[in-house]
Every structure is written in structure tokens, then in C-alpha cells.
N, C-alpha and C. Protein backbone atom coordinates (compact mmCIF):
# COMPACT_ATOMS: atom_id res chain seq x y z
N UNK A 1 -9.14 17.00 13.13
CA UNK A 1 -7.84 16.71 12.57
C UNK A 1 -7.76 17.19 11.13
N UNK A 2 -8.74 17.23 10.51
CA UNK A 2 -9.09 17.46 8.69
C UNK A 2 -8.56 18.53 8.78
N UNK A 3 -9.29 19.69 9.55
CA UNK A 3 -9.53 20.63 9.66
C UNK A 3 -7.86 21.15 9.77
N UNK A 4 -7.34 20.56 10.89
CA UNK A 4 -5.78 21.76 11.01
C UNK A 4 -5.11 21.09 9.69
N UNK A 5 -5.43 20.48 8.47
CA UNK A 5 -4.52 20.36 7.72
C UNK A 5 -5.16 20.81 6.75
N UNK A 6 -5.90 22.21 6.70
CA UNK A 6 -6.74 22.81 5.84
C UNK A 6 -6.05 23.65 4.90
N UNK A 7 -5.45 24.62 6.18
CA UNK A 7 -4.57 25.62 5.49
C UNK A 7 -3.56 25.10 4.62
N UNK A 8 -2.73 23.94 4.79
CA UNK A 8 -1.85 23.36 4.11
C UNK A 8 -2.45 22.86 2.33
N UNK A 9 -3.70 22.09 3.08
CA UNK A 9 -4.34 21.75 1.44
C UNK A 9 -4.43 23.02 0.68
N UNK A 10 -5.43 23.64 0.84
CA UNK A 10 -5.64 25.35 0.55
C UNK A 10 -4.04 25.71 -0.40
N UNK A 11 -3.05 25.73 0.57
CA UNK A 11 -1.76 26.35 -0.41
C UNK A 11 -1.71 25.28 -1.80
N UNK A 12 -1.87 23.60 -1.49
CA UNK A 12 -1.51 23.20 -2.62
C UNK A 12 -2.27 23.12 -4.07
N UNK A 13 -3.65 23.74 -3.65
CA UNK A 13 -4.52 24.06 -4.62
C UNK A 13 -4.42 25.69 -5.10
N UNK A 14 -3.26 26.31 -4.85
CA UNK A 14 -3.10 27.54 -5.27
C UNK A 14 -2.50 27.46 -6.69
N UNK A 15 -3.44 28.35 -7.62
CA UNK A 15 -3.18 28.27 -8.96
C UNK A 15 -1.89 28.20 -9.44
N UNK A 16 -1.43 29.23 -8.51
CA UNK A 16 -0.01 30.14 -9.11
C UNK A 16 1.38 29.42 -8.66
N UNK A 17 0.81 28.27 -8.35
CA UNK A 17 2.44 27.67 -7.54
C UNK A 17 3.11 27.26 -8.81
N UNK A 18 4.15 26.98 -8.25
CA UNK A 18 5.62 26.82 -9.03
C UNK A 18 5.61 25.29 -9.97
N UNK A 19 5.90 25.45 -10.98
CA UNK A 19 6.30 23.89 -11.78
C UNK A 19 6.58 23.00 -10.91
N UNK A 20 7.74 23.30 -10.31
CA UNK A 20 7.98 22.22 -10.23
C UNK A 20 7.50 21.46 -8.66
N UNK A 21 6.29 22.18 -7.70
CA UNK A 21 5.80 22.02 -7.02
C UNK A 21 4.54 20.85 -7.67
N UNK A 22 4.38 21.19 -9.17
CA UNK A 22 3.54 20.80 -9.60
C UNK A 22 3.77 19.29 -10.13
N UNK A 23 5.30 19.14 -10.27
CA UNK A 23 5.89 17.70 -10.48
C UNK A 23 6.03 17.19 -9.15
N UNK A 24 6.23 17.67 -7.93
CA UNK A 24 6.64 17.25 -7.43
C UNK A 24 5.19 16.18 -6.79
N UNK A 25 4.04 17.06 -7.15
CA UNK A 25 2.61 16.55 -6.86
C UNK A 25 2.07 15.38 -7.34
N UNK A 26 2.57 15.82 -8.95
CA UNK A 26 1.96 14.66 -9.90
C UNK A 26 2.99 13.12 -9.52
N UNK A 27 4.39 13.69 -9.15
CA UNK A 27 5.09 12.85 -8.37
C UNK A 27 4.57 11.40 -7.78
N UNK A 28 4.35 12.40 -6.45
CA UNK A 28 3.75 11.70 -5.47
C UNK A 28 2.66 10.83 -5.95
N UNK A 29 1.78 11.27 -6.36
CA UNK A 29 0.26 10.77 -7.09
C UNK A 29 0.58 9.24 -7.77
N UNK A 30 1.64 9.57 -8.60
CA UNK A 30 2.30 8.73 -9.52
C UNK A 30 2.55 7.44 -8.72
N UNK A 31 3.17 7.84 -7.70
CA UNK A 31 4.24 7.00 -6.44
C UNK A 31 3.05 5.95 -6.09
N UNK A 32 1.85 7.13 -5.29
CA UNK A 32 0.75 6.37 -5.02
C UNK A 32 0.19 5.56 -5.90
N UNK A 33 -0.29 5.80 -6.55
CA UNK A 33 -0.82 4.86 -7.82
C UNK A 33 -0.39 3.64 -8.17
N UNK A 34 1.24 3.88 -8.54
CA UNK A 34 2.01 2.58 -8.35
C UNK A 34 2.37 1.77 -7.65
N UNK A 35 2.07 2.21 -6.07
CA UNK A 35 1.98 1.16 -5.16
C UNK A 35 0.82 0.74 -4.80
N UNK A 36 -0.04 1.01 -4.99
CA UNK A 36 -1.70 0.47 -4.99
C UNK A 36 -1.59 -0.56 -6.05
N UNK A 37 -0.86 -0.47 -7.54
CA UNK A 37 -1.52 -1.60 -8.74
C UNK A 37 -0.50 -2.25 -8.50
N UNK A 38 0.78 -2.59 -7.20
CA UNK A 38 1.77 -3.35 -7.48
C UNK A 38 1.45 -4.92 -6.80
N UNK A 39 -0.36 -4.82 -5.94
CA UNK A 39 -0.54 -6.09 -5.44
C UNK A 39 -1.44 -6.37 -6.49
N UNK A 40 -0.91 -7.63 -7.24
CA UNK A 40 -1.73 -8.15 -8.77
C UNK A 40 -2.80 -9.43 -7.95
N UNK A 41 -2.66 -9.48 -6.50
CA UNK A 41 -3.17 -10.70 -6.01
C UNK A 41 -5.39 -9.85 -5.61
N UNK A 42 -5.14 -8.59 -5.76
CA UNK A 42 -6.52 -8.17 -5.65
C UNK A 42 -6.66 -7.04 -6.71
N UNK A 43 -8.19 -7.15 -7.15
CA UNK A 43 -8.69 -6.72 -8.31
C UNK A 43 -8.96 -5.38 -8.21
N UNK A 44 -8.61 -4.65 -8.95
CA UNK A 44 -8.83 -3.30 -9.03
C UNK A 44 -10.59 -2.71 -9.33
N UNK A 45 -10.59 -1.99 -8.87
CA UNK A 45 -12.24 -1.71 -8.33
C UNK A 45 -12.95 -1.90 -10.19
N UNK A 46 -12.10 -1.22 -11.31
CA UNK A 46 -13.22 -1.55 -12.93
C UNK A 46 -13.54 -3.29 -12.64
N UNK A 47 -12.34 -3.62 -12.88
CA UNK A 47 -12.62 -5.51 -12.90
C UNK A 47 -13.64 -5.64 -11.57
N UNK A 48 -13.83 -5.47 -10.27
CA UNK A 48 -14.93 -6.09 -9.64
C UNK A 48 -16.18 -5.90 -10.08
N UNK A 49 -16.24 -4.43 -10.45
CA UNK A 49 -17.99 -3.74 -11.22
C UNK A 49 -18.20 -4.75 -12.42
N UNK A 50 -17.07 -5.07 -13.33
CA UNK A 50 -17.14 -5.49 -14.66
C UNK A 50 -17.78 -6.93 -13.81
N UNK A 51 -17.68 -7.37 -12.67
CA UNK A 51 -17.96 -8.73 -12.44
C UNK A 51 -19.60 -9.03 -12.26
N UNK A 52 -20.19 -7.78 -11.90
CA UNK A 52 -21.34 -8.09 -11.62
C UNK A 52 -22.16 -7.97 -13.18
N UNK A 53 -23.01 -8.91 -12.98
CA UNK A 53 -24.10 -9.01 -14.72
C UNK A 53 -24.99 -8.09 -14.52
N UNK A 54 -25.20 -7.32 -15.37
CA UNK A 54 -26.00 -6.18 -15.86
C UNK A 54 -27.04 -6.92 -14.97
N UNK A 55 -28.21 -5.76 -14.61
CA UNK A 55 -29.25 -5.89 -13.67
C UNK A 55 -30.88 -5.99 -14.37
N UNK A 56 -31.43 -6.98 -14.61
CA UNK A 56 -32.33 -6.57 -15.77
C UNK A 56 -33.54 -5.99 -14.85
N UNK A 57 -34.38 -4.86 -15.67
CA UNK A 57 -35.45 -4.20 -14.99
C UNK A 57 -36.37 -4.29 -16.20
N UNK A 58 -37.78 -3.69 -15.39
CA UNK A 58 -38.84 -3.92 -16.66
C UNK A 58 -39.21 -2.89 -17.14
N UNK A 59 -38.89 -1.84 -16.32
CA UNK A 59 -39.33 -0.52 -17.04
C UNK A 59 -38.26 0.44 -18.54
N UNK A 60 -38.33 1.35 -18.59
CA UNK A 60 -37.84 1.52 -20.05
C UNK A 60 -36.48 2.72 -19.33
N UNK A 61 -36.98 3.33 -17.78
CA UNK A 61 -36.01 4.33 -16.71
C UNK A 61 -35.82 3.45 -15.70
N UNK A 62 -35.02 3.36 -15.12
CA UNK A 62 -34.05 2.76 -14.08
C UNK A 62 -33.41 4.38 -13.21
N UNK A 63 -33.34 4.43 -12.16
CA UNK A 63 -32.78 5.04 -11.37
C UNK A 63 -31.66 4.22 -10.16
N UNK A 64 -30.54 4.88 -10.65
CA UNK A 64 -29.56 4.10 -9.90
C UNK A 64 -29.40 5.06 -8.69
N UNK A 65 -29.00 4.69 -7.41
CA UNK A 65 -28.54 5.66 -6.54
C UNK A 65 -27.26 4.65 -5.75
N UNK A 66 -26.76 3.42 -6.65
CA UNK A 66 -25.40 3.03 -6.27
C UNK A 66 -25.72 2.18 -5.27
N UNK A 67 -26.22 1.98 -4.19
CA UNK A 67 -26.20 1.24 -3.17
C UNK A 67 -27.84 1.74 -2.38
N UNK A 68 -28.67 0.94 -1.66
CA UNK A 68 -29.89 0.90 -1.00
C UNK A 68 -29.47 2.29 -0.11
N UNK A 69 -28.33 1.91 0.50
CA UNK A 69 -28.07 2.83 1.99
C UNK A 69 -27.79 4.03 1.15
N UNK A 70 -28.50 5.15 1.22
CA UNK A 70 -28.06 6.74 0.92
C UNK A 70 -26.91 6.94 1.17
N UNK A 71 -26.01 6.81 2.60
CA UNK A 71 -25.14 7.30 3.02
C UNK A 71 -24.22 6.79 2.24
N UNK A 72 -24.28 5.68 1.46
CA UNK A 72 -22.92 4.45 0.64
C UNK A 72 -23.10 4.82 -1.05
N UNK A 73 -24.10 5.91 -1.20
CA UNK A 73 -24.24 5.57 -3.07
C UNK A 73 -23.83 6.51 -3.09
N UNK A 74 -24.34 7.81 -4.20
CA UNK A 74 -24.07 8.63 -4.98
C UNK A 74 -25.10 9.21 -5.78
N UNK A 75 -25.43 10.46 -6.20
CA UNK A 75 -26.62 10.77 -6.59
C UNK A 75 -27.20 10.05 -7.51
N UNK A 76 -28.93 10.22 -7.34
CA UNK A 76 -29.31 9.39 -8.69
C UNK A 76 -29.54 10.01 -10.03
N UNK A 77 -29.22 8.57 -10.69
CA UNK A 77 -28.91 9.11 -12.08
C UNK A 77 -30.43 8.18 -12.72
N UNK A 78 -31.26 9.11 -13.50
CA UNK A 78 -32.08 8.30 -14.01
C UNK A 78 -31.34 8.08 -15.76
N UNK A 79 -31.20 6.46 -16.09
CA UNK A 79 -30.67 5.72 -16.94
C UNK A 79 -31.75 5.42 -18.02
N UNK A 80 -31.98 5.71 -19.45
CA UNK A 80 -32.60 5.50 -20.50
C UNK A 80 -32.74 4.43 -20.41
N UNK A 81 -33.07 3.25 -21.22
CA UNK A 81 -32.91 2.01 -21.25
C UNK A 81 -33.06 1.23 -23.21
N UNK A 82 -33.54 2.43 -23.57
CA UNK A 82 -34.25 1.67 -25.09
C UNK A 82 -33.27 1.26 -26.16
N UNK A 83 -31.96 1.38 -25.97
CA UNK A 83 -30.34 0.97 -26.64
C UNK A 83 -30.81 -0.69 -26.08
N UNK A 84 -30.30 -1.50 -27.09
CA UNK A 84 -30.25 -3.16 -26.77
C UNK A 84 -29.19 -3.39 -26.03
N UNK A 85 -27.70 -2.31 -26.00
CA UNK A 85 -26.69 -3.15 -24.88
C UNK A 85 -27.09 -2.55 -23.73
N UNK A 86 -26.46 -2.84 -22.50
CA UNK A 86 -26.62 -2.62 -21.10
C UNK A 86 -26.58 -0.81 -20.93
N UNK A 87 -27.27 -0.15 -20.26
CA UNK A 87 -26.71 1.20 -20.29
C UNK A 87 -25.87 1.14 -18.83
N UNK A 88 -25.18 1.82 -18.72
CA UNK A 88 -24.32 2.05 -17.76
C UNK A 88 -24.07 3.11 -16.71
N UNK A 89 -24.07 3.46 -15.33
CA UNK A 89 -23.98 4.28 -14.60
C UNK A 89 -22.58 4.69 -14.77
N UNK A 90 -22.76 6.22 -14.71
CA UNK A 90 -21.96 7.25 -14.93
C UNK A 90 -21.12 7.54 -13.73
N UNK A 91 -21.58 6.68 -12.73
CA UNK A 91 -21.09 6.96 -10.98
C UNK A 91 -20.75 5.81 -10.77
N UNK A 92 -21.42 4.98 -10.61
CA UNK A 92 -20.49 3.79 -9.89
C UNK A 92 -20.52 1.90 -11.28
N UNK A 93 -21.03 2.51 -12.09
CA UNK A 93 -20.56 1.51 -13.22
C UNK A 93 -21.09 0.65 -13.35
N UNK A 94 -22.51 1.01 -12.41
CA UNK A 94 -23.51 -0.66 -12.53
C UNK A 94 -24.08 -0.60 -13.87
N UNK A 95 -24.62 -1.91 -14.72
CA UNK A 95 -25.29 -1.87 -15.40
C UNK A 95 -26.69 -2.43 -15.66
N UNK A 96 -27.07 -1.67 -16.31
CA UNK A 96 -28.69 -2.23 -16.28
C UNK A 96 -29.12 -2.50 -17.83
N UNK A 97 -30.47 -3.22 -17.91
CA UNK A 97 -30.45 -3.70 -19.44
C UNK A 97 -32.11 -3.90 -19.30
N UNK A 98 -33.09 -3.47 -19.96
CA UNK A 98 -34.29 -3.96 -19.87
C UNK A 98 -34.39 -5.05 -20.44
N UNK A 99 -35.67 -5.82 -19.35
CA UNK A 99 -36.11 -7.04 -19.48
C UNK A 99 -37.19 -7.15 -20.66
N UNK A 100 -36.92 -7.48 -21.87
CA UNK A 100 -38.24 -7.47 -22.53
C UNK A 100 -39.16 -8.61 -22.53
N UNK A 101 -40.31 -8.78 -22.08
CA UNK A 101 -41.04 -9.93 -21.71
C UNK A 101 -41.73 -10.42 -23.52
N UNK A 102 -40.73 -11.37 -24.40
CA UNK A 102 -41.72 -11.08 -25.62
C UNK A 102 -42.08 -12.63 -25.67
């Protein structure tokens, strides 16, 4: 099904199209957007990440890969750690903070 609506995507990623093809895009986008943030009764995906508490580890590198299951994360990102606030994934927004045992 992706597939027969290929050629169609294909045209709308053509550089050279017209203005106002290009409003009519950002349009839509717009449309979407605003009906996704118009239910205030569920949290938009920053506020759920912001919910979870930084993850403390003991080493000084952390490697995030987003979720256990491969198929559900996102590549891994190996994360510094030697900054005192939380460092933060660049992909899915977890944070991590070393544990210092003093």
C-alpha cells in the first residue's frame, strides 16, 4: 500500500514546486499539529520524557539505545557523563546522571 503512494510522495518532495503548493503543505501540517495539541486531557510526548528521573549509572559513558528491544529504540548514542547536571539523549530525551559513590 506504501508503495502505490510513492510516486505521489516523490512529486511532493520535488524541489521546484510552486509556493503556493508549499503553503498549501505547511497548511496542512499546521492543521495537523493543531488537532493533535487540541486534547489538553493527554500529555504531549516532551512532558512524559520530562516525567521520568534521570537514570543514575556508575560509569563516567552510558550508552543509550532508547529502549532494551532494538526494534523500539534508536541508534546508540554513547553519553559523556563528567558535567554535574543530567546529560541528555539527543534521540529520545532520556536522562542520565552519574552516580558518585563518595
Amino acid at each position: 500500500m506504501a508503495t502505490s503512494r510513492l510516486p505521489h510522495l516523490l512529486k511532493t518532495l520535488d524541489p521546484f514546486r510552486s509556493a503556493s503548493k508549499t503553503r498549501s503543505i505547511n497548511t496542512l501540517v499546521s492543521q495537523h499539529t493543531a488537532k493533535w495539541m487540541q486534547d489538553t486531557s493527554k500529555k504531549s510526548p516532551m512532558e512524559l520524557i520530562n516525567e521520568v528521573p534521570p537514570i543514575k549509572v556508575e560509569g563516567r559513558i552510558v550508552a543509550c539505545e532508547g529502549d532494551t528491544n532494538p526494534a523500539l529504540g534508536h541508534p546508540i548514542e554513547f553519553i559523556c557523563l563528567d558535567l554535574d547536571e543530567p546529560a541528555v539523549c539527543k534521540y529520545c530525551g532520556l536522562r542520565y546522571l552519574q552516580d558518585h559513590h563518595h
